[in-house]
C-alpha atoms as a PDB file:
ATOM      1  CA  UNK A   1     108.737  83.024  83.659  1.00  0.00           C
ATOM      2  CA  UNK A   2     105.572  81.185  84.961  1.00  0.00           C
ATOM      3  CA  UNK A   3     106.347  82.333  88.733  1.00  0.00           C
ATOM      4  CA  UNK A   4     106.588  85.802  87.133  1.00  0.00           C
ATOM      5  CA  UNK A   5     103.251  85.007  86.107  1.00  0.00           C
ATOM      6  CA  UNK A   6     101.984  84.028  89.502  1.00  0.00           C
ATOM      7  CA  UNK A   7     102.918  86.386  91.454  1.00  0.00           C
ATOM      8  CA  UNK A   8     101.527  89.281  89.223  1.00  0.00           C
ATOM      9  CA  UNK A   9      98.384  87.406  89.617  1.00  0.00           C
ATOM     10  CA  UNK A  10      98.345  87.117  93.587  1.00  0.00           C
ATOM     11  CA  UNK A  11      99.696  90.612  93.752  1.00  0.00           C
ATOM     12  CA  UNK A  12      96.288  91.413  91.456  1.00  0.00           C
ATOM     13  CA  UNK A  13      94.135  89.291  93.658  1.00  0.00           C
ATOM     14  CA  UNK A  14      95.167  90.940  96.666  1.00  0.00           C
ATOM     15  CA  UNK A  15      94.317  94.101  95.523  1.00  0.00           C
ATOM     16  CA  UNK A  16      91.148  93.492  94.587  1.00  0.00           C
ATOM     17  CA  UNK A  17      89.936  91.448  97.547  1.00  0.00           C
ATOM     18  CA  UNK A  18      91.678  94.460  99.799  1.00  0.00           C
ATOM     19  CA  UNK A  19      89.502  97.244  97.350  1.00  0.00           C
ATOM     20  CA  UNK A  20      86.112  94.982  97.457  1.00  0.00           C
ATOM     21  CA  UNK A  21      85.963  93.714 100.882  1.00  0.00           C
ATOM     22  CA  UNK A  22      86.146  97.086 102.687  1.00  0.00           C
ATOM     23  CA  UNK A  23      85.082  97.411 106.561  1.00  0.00           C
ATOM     24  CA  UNK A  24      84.701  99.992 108.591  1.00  0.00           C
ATOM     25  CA  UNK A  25      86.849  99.948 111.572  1.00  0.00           C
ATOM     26  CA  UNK A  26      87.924 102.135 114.946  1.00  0.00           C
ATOM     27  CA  UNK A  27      91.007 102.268 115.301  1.00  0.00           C
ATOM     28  CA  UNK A  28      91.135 104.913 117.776  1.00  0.00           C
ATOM     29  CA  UNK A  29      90.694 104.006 121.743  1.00  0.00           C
ATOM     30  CA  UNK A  30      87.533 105.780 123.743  1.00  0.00           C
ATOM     31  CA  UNK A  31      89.657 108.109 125.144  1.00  0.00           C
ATOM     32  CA  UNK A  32      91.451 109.249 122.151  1.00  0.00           C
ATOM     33  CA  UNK A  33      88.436 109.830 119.895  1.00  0.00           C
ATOM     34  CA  UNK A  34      86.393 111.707 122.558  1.00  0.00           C
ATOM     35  CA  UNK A  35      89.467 114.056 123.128  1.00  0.00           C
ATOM     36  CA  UNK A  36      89.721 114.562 119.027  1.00  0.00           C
ATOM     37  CA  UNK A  37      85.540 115.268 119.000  1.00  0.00           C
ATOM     38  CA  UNK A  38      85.654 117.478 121.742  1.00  0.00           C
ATOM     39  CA  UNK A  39      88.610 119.511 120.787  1.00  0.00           C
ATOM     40  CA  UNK A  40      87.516 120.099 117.350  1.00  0.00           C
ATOM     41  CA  UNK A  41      84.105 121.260 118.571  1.00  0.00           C
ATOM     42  CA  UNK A  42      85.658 123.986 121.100  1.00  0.00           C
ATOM     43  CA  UNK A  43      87.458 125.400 118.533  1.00  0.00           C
ATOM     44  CA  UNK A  44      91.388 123.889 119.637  1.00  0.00           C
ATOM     45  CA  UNK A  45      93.514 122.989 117.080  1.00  0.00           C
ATOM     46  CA  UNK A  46      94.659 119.844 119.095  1.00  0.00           C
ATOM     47  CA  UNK A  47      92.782 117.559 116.675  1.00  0.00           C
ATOM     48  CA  UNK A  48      94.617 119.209 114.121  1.00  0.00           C
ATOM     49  CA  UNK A  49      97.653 118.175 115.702  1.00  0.00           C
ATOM     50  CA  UNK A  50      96.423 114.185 116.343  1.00  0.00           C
ATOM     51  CA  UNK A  51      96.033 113.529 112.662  1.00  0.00           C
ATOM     52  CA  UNK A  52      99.184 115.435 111.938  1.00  0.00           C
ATOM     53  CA  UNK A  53     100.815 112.460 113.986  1.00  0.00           C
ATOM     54  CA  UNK A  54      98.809 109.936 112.697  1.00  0.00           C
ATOM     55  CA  UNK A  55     100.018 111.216 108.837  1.00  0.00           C
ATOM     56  CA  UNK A  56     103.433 111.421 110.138  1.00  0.00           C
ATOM     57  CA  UNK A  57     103.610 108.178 111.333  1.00  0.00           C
ATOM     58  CA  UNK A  58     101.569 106.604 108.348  1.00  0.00           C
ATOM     59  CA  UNK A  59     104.227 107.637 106.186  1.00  0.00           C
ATOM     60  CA  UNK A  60     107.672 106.597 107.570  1.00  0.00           C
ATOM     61  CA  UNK A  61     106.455 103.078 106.684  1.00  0.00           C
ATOM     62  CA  UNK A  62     105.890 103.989 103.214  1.00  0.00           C
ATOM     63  CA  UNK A  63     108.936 105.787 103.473  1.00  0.00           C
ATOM     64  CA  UNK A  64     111.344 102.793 104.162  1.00  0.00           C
ATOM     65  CA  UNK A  65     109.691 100.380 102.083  1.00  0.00           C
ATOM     66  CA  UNK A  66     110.568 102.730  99.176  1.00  0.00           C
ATOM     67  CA  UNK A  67     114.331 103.433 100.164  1.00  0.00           C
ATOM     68  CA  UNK A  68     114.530  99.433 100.385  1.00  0.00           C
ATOM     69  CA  UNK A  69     112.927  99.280  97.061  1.00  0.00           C
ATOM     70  CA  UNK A  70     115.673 102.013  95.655  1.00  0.00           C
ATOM     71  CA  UNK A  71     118.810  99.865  96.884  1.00  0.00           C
ATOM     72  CA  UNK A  72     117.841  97.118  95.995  1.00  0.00           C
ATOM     73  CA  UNK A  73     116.983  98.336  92.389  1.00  0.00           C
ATOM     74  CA  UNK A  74     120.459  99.764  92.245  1.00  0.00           C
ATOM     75  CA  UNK A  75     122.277  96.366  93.254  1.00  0.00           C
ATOM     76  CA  UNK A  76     119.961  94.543  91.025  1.00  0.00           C
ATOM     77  CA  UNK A  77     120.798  96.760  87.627  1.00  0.00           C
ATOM     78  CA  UNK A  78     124.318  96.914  88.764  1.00  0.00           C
ATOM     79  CA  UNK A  79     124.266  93.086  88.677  1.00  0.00           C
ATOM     80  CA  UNK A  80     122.263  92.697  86.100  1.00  0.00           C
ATOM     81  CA  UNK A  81     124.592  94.902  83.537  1.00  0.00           C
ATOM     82  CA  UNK A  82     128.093  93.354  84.727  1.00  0.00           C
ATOM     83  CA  UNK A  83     126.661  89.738  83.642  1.00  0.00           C
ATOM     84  CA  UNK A  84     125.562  90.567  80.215  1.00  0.00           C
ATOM     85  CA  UNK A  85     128.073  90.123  77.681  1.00  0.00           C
ATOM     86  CA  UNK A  86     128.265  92.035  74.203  1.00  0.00           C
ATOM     87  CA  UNK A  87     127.904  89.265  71.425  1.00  0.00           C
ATOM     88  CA  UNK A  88     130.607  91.233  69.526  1.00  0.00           C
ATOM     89  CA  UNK A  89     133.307  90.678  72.547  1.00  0.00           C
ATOM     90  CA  UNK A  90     135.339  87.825  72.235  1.00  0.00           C
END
């Protein structure tokens, strides 16, 4: 119970720290970002299609880390349910 404890703590802690402590970076390379600024300003849609990637690819992440989450769910409750025993069974 007290590591249940702990790690809803340090999963609070790192949230906050990660929310607080916010910098500002560039992630994109010279190249990229002058090809994104200069396509939106002539009127392309090519910058449209850059952060279309950049979603795309954010999500599968996200994506896998929550079909993880699912099966492992499952086998826990499955588990979980076939080791409790009804006090009225003998």
């Amino acid at each position: 119970m007290k590591s249940k404890y702990l790690f809803v703590i340090a999963v609070c802690m790192t949230v906050l720290v990660s929310v607080f402590f916010v910098t500002e970076v560039s992630a994109q390379c010279a190249m990229c970002s002058l090809n994104a600024e200069n396509s939106a300003t002539n009127g392309n849609t090519q910058g449209k299609g850059l952060n279309d990637g950049i979603l795309f690819l954010l999500a599968i992440p996200y994506l896998i880390a929550v079909g993880i989450g699912i099966l492992w769910y499952k086998k826990y409750r499955k588990n979980h349910s076939a080791k409790q025993v009804s006090p009225f069974e003998k």
